[in-house]
Protein backbone atom coordinates (compact mmCIF):
# COMPACT_ATOMS: atom_id res chain seq x y z
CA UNK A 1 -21.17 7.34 30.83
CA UNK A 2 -21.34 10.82 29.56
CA UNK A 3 -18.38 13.08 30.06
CA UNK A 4 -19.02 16.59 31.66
CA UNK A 5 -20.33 18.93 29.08
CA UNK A 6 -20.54 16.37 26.35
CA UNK A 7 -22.82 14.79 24.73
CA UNK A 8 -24.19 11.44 22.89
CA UNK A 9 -26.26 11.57 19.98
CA UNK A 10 -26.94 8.80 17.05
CA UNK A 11 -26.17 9.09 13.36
CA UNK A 12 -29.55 9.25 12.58
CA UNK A 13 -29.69 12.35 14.80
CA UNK A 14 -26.55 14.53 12.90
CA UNK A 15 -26.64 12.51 9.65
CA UNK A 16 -29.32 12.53 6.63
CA UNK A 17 -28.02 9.08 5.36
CA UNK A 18 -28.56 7.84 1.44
CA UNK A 19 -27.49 4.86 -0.50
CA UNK A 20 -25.33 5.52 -3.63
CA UNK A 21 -25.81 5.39 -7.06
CA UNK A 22 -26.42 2.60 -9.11
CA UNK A 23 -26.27 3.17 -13.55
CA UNK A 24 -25.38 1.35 -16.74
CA UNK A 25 -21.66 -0.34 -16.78
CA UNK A 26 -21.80 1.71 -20.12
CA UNK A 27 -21.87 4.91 -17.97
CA UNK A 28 -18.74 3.83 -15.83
CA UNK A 29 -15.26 5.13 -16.29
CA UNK A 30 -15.46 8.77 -17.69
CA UNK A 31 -17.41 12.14 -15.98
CA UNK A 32 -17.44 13.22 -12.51
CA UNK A 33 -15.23 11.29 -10.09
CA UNK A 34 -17.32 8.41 -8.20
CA UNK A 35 -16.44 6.89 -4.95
CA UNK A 36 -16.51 3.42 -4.11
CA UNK A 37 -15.94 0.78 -1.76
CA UNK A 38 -12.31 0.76 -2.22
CA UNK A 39 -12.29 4.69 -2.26
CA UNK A 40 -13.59 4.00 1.61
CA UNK A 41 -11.56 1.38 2.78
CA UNK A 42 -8.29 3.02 1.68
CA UNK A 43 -8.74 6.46 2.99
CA UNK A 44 -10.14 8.02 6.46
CA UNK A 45 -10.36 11.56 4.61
CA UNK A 46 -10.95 11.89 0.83
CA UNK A 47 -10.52 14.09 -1.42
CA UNK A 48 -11.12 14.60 -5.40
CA UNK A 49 -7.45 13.77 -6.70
CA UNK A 50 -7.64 10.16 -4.45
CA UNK A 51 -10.98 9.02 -6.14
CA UNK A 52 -9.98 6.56 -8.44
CA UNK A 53 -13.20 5.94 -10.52
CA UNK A 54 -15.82 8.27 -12.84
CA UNK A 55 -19.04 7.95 -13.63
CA UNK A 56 -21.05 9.81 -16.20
CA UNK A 57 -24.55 11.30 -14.67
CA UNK A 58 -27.51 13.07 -15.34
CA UNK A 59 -27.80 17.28 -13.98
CA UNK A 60 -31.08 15.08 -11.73
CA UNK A 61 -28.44 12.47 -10.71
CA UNK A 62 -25.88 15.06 -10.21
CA UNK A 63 -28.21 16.93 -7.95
CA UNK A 64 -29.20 13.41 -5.76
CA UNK A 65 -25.78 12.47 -5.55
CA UNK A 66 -23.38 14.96 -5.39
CA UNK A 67 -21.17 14.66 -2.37
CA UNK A 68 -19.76 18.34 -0.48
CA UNK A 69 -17.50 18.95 1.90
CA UNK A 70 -18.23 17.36 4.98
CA UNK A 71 -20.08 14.45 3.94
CA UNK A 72 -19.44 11.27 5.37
CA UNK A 73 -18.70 8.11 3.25
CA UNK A 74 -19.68 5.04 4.61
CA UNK A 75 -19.18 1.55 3.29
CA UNK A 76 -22.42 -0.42 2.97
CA UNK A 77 -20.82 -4.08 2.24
CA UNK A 78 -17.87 -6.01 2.81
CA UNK A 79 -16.24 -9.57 2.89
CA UNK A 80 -15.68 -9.14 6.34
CA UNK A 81 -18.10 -7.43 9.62
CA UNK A 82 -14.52 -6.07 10.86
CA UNK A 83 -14.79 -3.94 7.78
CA UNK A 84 -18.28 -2.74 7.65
CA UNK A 85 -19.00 0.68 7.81
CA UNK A 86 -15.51 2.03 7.40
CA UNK A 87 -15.99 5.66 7.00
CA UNK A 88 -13.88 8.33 4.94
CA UNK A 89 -14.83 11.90 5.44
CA UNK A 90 -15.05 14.12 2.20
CA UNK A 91 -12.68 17.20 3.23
CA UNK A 92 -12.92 18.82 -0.79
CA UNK A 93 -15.16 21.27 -2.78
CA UNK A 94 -14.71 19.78 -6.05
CA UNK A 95 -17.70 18.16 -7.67
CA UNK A 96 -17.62 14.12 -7.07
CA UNK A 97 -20.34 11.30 -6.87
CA UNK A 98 -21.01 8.18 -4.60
CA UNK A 99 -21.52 4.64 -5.95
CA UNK A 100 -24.34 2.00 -4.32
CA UNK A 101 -22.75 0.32 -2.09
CA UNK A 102 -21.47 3.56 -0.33
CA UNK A 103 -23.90 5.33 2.12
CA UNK A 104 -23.40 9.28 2.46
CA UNK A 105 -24.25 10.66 5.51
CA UNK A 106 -24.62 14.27 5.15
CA UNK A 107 -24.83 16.64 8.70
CA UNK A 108 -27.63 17.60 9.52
CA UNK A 109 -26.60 20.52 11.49
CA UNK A 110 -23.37 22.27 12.87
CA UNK A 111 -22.34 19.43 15.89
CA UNK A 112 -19.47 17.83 14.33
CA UNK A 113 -16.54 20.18 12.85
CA UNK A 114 -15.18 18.36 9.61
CA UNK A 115 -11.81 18.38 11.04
CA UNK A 116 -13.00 16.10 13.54
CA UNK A 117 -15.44 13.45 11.98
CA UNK A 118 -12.20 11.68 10.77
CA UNK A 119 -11.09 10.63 14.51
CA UNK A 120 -14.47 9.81 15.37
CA UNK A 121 -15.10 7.50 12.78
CA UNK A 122 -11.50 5.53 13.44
CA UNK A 123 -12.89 5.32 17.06
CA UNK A 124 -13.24 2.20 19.25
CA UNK A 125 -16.92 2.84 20.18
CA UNK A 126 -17.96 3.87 16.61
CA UNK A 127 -16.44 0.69 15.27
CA UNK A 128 -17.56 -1.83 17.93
CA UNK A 129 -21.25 -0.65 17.66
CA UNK A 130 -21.16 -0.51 13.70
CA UNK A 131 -19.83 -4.13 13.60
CA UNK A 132 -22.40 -5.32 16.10
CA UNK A 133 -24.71 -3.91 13.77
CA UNK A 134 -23.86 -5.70 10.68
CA UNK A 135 -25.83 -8.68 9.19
CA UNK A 136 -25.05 -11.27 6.65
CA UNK A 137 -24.04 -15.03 5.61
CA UNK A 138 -21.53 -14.70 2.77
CA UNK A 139 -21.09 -10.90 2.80
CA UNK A 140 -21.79 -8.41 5.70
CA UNK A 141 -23.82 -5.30 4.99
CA UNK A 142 -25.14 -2.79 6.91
CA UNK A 143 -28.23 -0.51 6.21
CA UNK A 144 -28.82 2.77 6.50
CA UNK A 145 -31.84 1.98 9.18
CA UNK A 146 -28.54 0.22 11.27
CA UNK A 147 -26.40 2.36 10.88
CA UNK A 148 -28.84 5.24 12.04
CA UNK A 149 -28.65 3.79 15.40
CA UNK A 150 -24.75 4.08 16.30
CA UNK A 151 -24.41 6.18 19.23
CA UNK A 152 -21.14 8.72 19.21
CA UNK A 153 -19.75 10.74 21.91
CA UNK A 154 -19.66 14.22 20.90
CA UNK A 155 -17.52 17.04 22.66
CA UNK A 156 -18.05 20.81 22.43
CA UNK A 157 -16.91 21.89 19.22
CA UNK A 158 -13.54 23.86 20.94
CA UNK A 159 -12.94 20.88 22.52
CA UNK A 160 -13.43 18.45 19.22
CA UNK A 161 -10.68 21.54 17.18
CA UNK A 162 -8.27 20.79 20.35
CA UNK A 163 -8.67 16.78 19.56
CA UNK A 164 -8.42 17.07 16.07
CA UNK A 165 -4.74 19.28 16.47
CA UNK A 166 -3.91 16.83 18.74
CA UNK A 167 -4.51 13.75 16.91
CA UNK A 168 -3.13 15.77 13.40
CA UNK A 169 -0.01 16.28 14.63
CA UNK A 170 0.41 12.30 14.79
CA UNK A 171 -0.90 11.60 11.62
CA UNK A 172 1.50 14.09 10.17
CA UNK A 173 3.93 11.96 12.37
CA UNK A 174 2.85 8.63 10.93
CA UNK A 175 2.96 10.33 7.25
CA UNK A 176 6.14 11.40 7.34
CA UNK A 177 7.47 7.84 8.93
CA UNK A 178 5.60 6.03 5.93
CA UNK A 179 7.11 8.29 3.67
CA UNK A 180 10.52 7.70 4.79
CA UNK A 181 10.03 3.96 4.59
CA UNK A 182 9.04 3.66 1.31
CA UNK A 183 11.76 6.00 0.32
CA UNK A 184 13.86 3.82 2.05
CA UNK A 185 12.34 0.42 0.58
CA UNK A 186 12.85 2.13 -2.71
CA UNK A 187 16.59 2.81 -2.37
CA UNK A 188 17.00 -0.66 -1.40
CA UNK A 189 15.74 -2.35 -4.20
CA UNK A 190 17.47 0.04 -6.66
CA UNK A 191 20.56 -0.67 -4.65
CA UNK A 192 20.17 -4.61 -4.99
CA UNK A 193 19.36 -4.08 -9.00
CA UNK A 194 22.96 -2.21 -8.93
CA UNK A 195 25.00 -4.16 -6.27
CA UNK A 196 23.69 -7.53 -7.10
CA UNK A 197 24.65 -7.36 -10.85
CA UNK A 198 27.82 -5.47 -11.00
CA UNK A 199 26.75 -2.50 -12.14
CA UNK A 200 27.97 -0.84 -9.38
CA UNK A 201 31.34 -1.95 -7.50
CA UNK A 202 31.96 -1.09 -3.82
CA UNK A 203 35.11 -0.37 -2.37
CA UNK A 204 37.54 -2.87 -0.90
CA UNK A 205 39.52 -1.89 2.32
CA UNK A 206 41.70 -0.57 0.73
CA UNK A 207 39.51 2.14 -0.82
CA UNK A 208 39.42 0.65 -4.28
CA UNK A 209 36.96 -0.21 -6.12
CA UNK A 210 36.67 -4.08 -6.47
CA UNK A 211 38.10 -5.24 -9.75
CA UNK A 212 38.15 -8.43 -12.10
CA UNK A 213 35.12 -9.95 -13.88
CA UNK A 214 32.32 -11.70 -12.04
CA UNK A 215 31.87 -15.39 -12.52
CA UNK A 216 29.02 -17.35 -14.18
CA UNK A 217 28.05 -19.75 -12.17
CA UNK A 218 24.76 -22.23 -11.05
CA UNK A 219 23.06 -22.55 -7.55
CA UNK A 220 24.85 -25.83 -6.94
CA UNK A 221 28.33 -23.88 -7.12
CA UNK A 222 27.47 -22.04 -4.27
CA UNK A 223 25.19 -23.44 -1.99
CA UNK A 224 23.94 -27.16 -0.80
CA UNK A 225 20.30 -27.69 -0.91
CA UNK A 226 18.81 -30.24 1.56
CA UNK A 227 15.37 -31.24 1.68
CA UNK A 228 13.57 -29.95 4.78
CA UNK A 229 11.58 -32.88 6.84
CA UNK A 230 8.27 -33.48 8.37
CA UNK A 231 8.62 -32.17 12.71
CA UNK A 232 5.71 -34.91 13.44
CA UNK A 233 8.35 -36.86 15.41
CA UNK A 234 9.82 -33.61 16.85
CA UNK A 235 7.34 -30.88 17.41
CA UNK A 236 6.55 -30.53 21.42
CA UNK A 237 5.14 -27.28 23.13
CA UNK A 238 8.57 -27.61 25.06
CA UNK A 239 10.65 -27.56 22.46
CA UNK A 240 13.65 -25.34 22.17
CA UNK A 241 14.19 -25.23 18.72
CA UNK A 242 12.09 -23.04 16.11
CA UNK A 243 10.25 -25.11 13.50
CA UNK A 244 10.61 -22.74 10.20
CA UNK A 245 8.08 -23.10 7.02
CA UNK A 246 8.11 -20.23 4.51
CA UNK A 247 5.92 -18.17 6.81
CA UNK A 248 8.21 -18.14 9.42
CA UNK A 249 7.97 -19.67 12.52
CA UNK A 250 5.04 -22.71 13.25
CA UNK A 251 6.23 -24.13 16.05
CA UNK A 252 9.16 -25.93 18.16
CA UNK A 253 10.61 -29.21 17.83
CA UNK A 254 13.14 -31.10 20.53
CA UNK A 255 15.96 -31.07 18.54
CA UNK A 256 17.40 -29.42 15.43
CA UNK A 257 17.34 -30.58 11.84
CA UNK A 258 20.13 -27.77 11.03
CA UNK A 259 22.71 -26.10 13.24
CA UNK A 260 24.06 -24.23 11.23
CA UNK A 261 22.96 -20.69 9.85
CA UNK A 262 21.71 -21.30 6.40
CA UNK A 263 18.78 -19.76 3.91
CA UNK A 264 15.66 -21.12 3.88
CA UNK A 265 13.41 -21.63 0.20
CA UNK A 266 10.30 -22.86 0.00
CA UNK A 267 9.65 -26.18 -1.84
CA UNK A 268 5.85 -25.73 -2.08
CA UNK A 269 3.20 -22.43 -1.88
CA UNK A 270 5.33 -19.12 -1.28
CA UNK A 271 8.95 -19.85 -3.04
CA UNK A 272 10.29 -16.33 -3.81
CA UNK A 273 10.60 -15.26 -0.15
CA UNK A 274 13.62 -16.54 1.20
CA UNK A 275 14.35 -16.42 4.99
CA UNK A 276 17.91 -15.93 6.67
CA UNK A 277 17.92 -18.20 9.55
CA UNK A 278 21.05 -17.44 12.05
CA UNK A 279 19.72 -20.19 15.09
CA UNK A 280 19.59 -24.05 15.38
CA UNK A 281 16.04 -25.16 13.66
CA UNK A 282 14.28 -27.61 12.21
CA UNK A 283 12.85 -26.92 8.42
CA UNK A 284 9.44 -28.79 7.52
CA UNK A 285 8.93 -30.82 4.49
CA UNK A 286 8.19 -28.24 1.93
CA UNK A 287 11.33 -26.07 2.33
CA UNK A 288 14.50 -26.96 1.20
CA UNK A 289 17.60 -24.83 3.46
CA UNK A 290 20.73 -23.80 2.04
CA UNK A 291 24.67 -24.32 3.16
CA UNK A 292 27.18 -22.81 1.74
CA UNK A 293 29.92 -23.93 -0.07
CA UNK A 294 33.58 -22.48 -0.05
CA UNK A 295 34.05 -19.05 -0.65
CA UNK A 296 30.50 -18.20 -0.63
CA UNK A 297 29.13 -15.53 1.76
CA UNK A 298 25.69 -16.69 2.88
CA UNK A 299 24.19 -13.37 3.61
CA UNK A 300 24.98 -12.58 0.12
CA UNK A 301 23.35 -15.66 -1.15
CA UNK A 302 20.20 -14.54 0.66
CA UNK A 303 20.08 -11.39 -1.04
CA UNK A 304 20.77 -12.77 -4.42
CA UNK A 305 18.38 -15.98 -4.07
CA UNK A 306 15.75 -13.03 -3.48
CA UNK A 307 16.43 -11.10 -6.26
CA UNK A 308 16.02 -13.98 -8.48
CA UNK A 309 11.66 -13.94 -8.79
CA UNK A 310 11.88 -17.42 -7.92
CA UNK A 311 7.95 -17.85 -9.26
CA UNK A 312 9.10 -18.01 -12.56
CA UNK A 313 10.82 -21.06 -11.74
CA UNK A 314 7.64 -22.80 -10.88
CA UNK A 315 7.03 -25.97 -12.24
CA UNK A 316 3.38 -26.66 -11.47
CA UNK A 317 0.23 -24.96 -12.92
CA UNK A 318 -1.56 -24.42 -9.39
CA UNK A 319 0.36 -24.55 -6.26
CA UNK A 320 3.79 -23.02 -6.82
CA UNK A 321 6.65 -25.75 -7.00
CA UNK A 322 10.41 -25.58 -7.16
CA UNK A 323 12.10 -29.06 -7.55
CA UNK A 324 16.13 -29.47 -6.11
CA UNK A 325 16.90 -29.99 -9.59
CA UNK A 326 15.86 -26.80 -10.87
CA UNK A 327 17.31 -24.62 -8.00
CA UNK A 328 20.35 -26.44 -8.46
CA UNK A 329 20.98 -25.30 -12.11
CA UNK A 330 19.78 -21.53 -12.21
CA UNK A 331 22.59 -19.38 -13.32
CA UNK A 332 23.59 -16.21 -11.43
CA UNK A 333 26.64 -13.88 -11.90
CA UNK A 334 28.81 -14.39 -8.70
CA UNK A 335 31.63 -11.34 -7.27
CA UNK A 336 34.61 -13.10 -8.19
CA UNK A 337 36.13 -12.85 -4.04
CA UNK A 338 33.78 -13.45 -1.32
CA UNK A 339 35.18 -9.79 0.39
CA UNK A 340 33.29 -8.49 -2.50
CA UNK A 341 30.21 -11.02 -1.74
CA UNK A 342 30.55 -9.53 2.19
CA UNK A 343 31.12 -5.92 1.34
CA UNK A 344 27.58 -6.24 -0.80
CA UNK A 345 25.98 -8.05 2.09
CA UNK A 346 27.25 -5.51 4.64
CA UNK A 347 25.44 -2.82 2.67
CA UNK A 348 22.46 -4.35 2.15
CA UNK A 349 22.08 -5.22 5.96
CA UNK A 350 22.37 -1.77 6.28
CA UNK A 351 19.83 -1.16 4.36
CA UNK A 352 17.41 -3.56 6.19
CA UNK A 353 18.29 -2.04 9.48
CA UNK A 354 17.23 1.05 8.43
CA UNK A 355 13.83 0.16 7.00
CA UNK A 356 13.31 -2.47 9.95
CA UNK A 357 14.11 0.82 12.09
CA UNK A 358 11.42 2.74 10.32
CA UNK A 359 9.26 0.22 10.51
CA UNK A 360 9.41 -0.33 14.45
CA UNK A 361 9.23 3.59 14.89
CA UNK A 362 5.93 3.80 12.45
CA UNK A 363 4.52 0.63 14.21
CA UNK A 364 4.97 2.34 17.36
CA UNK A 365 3.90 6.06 16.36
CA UNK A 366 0.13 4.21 15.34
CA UNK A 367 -0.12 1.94 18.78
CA UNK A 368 0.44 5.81 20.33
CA UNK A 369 -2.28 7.24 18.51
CA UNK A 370 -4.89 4.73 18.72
CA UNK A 371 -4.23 4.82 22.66
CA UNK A 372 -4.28 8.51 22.68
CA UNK A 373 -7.52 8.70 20.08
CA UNK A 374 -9.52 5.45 22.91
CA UNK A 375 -8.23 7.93 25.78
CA UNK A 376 -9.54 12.31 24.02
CA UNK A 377 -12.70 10.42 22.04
CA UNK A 378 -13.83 8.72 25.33
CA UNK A 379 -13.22 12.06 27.20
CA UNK A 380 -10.90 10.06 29.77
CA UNK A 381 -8.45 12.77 29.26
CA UNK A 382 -9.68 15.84 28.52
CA UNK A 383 -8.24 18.75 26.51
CA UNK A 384 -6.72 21.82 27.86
CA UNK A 385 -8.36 24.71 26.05
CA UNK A 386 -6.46 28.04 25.99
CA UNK A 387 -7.40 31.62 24.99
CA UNK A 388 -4.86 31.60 22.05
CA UNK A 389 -6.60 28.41 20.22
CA UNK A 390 -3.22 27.62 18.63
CA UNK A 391 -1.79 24.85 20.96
CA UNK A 392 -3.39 21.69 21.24
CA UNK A 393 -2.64 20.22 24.84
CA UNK A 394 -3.67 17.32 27.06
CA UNK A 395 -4.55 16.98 30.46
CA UNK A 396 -5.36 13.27 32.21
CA UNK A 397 -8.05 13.36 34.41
């Protein structure tokens, strides 16, 4: 259905569409910028500085394949149809290129404001029609003939400025969020290089900074490591007790290997990403979990058994592989109290609630948008338009 005053059109309609560019690997990596697959998948708007490759061409190639502002970027190919035909809208005057296995659709006329295109590509009914679309065994691809035959709902151009304020203001929302999380991942690590070592010493309760020299010690010093078993005998759909591997959570069992809290490593596959388990659970046959020993903090241990790049450990050519043995005799410097141990712990919690914090709020700023961007593309809610045209509002229907 149609909303009042709008209407639907197909790309082949608004869009002259044309494959990419295709030249000599000799030609590849100096000249004019050149977009590419990844150029596509990574970005919904593009500009010159975020093209990563270059291509030298001819002034006749230059001419065929120049891409302005405005164009539309399409990818051709992928490994996957939920990926085909991801689009990244050119929003730049500076002189750039388009590889083959990009299409560029270029408008045809003056329906779609540039501002927009960038929402309308992310949207539901552009993607579920472009995946429909796609053919392929091994690799999906999609043609320019397919593609051609999308069908888009277009509102009046005041009406597609109102959407695109709208739906900017929560993408300057989500950027900011992202920002702060990576600023905030950042400080974290620096702060386990620091705390982790001894290179910088926290204050006791007493406001002082911790004193005396760390200890040298191994693995076994600290913690016990106990092989993790196979849950055939115990995994039910009724269980009460979370089966753990190194990818979290597969299952439940009916009883509990381990009561106590304690760090989970794997054994086998991924072995450098420890997991701090506070619950009863059972640990499956390619973990080993982790008790600790007198005057070791366990949170602590968690932070330093995940500082240590465990890979480098491995002891097998394919599949990574830590052996007991091994684990048992790496050397680590150790806070010579286990207040120190906590304090460093404490902090570094901290630190994890913070960017788990961020990390709710950003997943929760994107489920927003993409039920705000199904609810103004569909025209389901319409825009408010005033006589100003600065404030972008919203008015269900």
């Amino acid at each position: 259905m149609v909303p009042e005053g709008w209407k639907q059109e197909s790309l082949g309609s608004l869009f002259e569409l044309k494959n990419g560019l295709n030249t000599e690997k000799d030609q590849y990596g100096s000249g004019y910028k050149f977009v590419n697959v990844m150029d596509v998948f990574k970005n919904d708007i593009l500009t010159e500085s975020k093209i990563i490759g270059r291509v030298q061409v001819t002034d006749s190639q230059l001419e065929g394949y120049q891409i302005k502002y405005g164009d539309v970027l399409f990818n051709r190919t992928s490994e996957t149809f939920d990926e085909i035909a991801m689009a990244a809208v050119y929003l730049d005057d500076a002189i750039a290129t388009f590889g083959g296995f990009v299409i560029r659709g270029r408008p045809t006329g003056d329906d779609i404001l540039s501002d927009y295109s960038p929402f309308l590509f992310q949207s539901k009914n552009y993607r579920s029609q472009a995946i429909k679309l796609g053919q392929g065994a091994v690799r999906a691809n999609i043609g320019q003939k397919d593609l051609s035959k999308v069908l888009v709902l277009l509102p009046p151009l005041p009406e597609q400025k109102k959407i695109a304020q709208i739906l900017s203001t929560w993408d300057k929302a989500i950027t900011t969020t992202e920002q702060l999380l990576a600023n905030s991942q950042q400080q974290k690590k620096a702060l386990m290089q620091q705390l982790l070592t001894g290179k910088k010493r926290l204050l006791d309760q007493n406001g002082e900074r911790f004193q005396g020299e760390w200890l040298r010690n191994s693995l076994k010093d600290l913690v016990e490591i106990i092989y993790g078993k196979s849950p055939k005998e115990v995994v039910s759909p009724t269980g009460s007790f979370p089966i753990y591997g190194t990818g979290g959570i597969g299952g439940f069992a009916s009883e509990a290997l381990c009561e106590e809290t304690a760090v989970l490593i794997g054994r086998k596959g991924t072995i450098d990403k420890p997991l701090y388990i506070s619950e009863p659970f059972w640990a499956i046959d390619t973990t080993f979990y982790c008790l600790p020993k007198t005057d070791t903090d366990l949170k602590w241990f968690y932070y330093l058994v995940g500082s240590l790049k465990l890979r480098s450990f491995s002891e097998a050519s394919g599949v990574p592989s830590l052996s007991r043995e091994t684990l048992n005799a790496i050397k680590v410097s150790v806070p010579s109290t286990i207040e120190e141990q906590q304090k460093i712990a404490a902090v570094l919690s901290a630190a994890d609630q913070e960017i788990t914090t961020l990390q709710q709020k950003l997943n929760h700023l994107k489920q927003e948008k993409k039920a705000l961007m199904q609810q103004l593309l569909t025209g389901k809610r319409r825009v408010r338009l005033n006589d100003q045209n600065t404030k972008a509002t919203t008015d269900g229907n």
